[in-house]
N, C-alpha and C. Protein backbone atom coordinates (compact mmCIF):
# COMPACT_ATOMS: atom_id res chain seq x y z
N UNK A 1 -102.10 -85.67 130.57
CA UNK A 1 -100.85 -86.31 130.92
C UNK A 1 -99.69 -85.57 130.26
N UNK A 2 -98.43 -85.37 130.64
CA UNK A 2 -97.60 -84.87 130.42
C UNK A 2 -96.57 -85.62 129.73
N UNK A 3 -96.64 -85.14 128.17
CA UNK A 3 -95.82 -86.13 126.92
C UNK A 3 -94.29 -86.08 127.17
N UNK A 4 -93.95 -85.09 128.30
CA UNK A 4 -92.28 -85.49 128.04
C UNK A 4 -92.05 -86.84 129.12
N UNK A 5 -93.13 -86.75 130.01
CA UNK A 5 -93.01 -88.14 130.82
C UNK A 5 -93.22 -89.15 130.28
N UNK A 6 -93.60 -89.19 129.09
CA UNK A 6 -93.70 -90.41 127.95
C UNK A 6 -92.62 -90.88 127.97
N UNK A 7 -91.66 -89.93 127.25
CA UNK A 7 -90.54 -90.41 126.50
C UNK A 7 -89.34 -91.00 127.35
N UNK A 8 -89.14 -91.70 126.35
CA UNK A 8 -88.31 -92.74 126.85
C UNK A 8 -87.01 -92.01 127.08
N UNK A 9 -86.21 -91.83 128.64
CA UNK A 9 -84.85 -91.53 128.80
C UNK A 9 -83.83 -92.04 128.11
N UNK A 10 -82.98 -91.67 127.42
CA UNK A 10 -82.15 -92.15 126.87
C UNK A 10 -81.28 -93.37 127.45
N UNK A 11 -80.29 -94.46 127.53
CA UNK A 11 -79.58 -95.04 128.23
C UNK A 11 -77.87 -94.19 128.42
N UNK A 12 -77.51 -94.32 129.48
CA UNK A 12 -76.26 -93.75 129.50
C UNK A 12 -75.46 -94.40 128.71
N UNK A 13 -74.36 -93.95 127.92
CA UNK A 13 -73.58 -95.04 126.78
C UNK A 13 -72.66 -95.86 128.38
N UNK A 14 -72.26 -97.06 127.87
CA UNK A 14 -71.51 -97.94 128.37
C UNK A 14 -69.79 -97.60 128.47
N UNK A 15 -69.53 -97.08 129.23
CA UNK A 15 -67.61 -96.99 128.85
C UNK A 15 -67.32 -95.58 128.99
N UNK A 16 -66.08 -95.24 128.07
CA UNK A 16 -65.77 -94.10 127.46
C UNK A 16 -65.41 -93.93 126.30
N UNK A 17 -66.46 -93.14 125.99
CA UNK A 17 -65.66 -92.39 124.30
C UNK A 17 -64.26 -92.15 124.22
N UNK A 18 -63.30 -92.76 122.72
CA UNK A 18 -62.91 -92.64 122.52
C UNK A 18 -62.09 -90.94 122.69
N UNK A 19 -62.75 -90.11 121.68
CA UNK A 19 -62.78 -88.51 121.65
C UNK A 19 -62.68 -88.23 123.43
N UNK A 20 -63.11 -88.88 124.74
CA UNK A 20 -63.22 -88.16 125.78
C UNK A 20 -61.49 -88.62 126.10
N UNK A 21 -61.09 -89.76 125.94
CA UNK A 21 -59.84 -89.97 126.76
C UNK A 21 -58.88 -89.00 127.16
N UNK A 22 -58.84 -88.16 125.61
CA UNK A 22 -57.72 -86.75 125.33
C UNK A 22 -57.82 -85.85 126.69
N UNK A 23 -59.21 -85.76 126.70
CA UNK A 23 -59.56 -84.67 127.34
C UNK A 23 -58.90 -85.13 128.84
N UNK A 24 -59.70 -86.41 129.12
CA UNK A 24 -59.65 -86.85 130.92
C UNK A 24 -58.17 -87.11 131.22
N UNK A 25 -57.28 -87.99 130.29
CA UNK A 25 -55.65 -88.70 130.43
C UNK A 25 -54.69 -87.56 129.81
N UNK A 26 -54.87 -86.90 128.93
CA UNK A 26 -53.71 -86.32 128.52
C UNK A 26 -53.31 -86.82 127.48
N UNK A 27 -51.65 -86.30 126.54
CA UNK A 27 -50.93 -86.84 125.52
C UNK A 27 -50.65 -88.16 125.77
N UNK A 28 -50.58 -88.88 125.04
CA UNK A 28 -49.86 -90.40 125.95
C UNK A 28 -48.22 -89.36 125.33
N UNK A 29 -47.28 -90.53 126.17
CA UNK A 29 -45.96 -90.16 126.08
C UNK A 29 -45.27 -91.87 125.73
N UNK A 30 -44.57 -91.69 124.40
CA UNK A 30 -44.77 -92.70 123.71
C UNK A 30 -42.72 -93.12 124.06
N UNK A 31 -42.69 -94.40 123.89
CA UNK A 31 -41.23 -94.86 124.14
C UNK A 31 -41.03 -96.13 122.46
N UNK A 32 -40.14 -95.72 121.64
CA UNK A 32 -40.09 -96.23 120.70
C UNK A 32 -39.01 -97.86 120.88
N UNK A 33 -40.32 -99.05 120.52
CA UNK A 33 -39.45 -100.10 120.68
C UNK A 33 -37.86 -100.49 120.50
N UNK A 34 -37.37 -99.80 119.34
CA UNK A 34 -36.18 -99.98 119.15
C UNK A 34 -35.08 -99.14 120.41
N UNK A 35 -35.78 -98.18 121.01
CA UNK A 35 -34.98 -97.63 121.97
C UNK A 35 -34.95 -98.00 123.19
N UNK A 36 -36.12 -98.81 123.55
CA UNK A 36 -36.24 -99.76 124.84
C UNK A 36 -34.91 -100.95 124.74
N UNK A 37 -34.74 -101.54 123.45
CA UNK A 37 -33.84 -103.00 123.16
C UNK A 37 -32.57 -101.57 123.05
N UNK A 38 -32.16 -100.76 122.25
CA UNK A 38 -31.00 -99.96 122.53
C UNK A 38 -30.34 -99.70 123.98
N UNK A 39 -31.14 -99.17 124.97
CA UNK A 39 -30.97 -98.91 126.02
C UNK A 39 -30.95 -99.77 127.03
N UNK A 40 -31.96 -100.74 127.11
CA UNK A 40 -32.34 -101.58 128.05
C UNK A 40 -32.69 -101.00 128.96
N UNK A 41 -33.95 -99.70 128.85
CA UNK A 41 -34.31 -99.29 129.97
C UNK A 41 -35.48 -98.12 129.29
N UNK A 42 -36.60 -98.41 130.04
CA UNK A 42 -37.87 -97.73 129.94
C UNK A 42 -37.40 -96.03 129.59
N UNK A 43 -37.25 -95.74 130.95
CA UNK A 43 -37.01 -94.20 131.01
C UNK A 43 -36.53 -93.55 130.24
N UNK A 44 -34.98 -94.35 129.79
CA UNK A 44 -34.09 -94.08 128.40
C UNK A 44 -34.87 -93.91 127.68
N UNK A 45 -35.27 -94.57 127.09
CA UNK A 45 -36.26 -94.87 125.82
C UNK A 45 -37.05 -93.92 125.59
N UNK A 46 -37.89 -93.81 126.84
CA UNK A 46 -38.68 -92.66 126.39
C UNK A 46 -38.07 -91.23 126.15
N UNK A 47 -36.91 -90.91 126.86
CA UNK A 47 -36.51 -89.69 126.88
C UNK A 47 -35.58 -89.62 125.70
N UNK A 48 -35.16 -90.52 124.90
CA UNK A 48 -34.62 -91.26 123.55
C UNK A 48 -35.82 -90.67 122.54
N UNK A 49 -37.14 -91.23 122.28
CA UNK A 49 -38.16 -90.91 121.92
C UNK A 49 -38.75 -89.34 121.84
N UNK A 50 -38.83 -88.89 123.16
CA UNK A 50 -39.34 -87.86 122.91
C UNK A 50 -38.36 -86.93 122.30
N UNK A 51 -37.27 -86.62 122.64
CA UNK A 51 -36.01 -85.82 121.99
C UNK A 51 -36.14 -86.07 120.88
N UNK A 52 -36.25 -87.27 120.09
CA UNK A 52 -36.30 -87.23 118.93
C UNK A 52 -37.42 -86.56 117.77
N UNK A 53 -38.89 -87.12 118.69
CA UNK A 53 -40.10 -86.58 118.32
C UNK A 53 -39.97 -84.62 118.37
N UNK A 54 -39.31 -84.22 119.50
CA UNK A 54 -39.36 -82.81 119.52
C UNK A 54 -38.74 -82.16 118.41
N UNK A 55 -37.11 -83.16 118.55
CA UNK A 55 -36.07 -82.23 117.28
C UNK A 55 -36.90 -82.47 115.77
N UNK A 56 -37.87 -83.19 115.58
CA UNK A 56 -38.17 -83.41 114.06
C UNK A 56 -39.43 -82.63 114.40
N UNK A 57 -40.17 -82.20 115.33
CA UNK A 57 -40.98 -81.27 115.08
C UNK A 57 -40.68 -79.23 115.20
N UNK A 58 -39.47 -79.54 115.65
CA UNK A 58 -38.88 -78.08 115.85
C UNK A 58 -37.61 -78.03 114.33
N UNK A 59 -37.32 -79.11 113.43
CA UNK A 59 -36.68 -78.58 112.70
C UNK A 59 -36.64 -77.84 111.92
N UNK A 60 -38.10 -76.64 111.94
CA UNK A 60 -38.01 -76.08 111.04
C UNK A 60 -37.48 -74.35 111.73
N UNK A 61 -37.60 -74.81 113.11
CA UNK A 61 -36.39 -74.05 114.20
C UNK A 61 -35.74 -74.26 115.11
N UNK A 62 -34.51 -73.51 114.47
CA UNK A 62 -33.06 -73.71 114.94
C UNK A 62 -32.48 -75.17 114.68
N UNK A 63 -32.76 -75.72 113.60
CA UNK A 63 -32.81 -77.00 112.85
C UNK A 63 -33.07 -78.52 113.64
N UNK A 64 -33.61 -78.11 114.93
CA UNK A 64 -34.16 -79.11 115.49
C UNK A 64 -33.61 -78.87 116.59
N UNK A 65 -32.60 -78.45 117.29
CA UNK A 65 -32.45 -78.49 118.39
C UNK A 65 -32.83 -77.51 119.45
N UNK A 66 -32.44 -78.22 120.85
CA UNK A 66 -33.59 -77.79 121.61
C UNK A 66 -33.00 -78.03 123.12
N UNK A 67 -33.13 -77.13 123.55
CA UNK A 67 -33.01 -77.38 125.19
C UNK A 67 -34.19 -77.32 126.69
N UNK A 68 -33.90 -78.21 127.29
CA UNK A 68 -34.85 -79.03 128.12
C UNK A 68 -33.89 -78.89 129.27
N UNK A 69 -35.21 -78.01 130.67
CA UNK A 69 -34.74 -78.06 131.93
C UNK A 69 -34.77 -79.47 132.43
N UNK A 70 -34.87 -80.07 134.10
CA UNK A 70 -35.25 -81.09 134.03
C UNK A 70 -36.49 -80.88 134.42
N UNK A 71 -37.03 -79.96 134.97
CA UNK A 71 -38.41 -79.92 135.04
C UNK A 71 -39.23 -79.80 134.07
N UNK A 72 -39.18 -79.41 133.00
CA UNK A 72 -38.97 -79.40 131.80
C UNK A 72 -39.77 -80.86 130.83
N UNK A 73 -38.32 -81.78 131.32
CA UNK A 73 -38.39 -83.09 131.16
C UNK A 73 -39.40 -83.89 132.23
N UNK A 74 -39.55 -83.22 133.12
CA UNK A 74 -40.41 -83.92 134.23
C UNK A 74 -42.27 -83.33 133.81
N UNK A 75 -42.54 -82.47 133.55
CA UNK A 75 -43.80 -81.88 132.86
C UNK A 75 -44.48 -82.82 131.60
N UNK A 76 -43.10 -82.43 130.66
CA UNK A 76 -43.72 -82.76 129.15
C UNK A 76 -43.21 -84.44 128.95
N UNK A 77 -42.51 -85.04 129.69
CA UNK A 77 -42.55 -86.92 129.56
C UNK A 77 -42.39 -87.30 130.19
N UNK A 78 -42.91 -86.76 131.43
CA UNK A 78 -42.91 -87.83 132.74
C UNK A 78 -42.30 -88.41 133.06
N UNK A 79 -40.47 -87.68 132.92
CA UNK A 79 -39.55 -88.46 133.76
C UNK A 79 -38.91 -87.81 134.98
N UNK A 80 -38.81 -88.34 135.79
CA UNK A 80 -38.99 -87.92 137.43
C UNK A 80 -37.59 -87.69 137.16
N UNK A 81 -36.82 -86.47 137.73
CA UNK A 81 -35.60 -86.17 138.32
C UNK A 81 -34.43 -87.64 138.25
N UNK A 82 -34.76 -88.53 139.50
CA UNK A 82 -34.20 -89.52 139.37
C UNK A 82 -34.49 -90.69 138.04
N UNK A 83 -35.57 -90.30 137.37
CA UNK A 83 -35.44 -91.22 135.92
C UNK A 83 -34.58 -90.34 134.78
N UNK A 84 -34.10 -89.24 134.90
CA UNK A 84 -33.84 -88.72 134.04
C UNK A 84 -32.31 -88.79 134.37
N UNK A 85 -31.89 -88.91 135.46
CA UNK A 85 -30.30 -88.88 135.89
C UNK A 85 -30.20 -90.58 135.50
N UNK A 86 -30.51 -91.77 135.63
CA UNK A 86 -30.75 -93.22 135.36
C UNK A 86 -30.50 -92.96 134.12
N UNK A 87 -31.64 -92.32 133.06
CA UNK A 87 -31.57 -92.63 132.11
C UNK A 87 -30.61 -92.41 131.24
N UNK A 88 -29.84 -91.22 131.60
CA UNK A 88 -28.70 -90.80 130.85
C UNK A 88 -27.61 -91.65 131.87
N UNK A 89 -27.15 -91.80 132.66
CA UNK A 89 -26.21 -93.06 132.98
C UNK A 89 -26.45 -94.30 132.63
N UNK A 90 -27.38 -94.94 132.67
CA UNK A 90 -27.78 -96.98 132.70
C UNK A 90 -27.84 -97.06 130.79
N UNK A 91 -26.93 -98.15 130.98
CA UNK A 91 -26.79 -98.49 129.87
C UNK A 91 -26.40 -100.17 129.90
N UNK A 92 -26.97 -101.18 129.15
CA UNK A 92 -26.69 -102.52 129.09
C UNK A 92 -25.00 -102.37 128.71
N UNK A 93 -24.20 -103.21 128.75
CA UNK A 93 -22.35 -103.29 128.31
C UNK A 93 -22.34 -103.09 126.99
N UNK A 94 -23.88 -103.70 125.76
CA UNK A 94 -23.83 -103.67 124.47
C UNK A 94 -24.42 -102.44 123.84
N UNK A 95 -24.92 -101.32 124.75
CA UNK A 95 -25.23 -100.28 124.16
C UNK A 95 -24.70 -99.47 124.68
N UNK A 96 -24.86 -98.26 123.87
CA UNK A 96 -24.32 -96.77 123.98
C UNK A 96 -25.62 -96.09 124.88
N UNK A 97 -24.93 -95.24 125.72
CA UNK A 97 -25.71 -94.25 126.75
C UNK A 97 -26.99 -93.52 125.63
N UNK A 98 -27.79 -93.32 126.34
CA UNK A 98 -28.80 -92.56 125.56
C UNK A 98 -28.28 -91.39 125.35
N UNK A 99 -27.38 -90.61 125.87
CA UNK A 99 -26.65 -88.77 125.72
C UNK A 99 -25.68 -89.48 123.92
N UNK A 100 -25.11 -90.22 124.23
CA UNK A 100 -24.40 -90.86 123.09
C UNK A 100 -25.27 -91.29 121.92
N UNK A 101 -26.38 -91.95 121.89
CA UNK A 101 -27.24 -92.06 120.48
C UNK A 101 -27.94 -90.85 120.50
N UNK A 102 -28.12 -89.75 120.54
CA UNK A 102 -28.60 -88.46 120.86
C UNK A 102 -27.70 -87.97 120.34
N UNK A 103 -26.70 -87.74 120.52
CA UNK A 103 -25.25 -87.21 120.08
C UNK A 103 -25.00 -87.74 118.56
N UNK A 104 -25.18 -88.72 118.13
CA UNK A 104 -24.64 -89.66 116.78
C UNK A 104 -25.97 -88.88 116.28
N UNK A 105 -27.08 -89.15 116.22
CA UNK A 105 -28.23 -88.70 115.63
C UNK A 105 -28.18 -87.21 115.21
N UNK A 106 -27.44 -86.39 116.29
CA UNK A 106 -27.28 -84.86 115.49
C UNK A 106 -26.19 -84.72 114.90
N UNK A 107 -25.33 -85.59 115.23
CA UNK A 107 -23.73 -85.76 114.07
C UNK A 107 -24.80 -85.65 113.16
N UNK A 108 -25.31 -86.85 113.04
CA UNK A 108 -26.12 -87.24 111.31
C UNK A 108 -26.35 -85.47 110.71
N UNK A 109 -27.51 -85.53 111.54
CA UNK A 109 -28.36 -84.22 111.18
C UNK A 109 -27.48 -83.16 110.86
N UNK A 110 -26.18 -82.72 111.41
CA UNK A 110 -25.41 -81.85 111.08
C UNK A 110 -24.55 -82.28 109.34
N UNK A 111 -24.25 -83.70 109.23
CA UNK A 111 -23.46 -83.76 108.03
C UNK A 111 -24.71 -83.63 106.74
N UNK A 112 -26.19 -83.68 107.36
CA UNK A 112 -26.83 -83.45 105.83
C UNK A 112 -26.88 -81.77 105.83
N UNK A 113 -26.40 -80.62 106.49
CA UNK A 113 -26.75 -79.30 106.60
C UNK A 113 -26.07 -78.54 105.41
């Protein structure tokens, strides 16, 4: 008799591994709560978020800043042409445009230089 026909097949695991998601979904593209209630708007937010996440990972060039086509913006955070024109116009009456807290944030960054 043939002993590998013994053995017992393993069971397939149930789900997905953690470690596989990266591979199958991609980066997630993250929108920071406080910029959703700033803006009042998803898209903002995220494109609020990621600008920010980029300039603090590029500050150690050209002190963080950075320029972004819109395809660019449409690749690396998944904001469509028309979310990216929204996002920099729509603004609730009590907040400032997302180009405007973007703007105050590198004031900052410029008066610690």
């Amino acid at each position: 008799m043939n002993k590998r026909a013994l053995k017992a097949e393993p069971k397939p695991t149930q789900g997905m591994r953690p470690s596989h998601l990266m591979v199958v979904f991609d980066e997630p593209i993250v929108a920071q709560r406080w910029a959703v209630k700033a803006t009042g708007s998803l898209p903002a937010a995220v494109m609020i978020s990621y600008a920010l996440q980029l300039s603090q990972a590029l500050q150690n060039q050209n002190d963080g800043w950075f320029a972004k086509t819109m395809g660019e913006w449409q690749e690396e955070a998944g904001l469509s042409r028309s979310e990216q024109e929204t996002a920099r116009a729509t603004r609730p009456p009590t907040a400032p445009s997302p180009i405007w807290i973007l703007q105050r944030v590198w004031q900052m960054k410029l008066q610690h230089l």
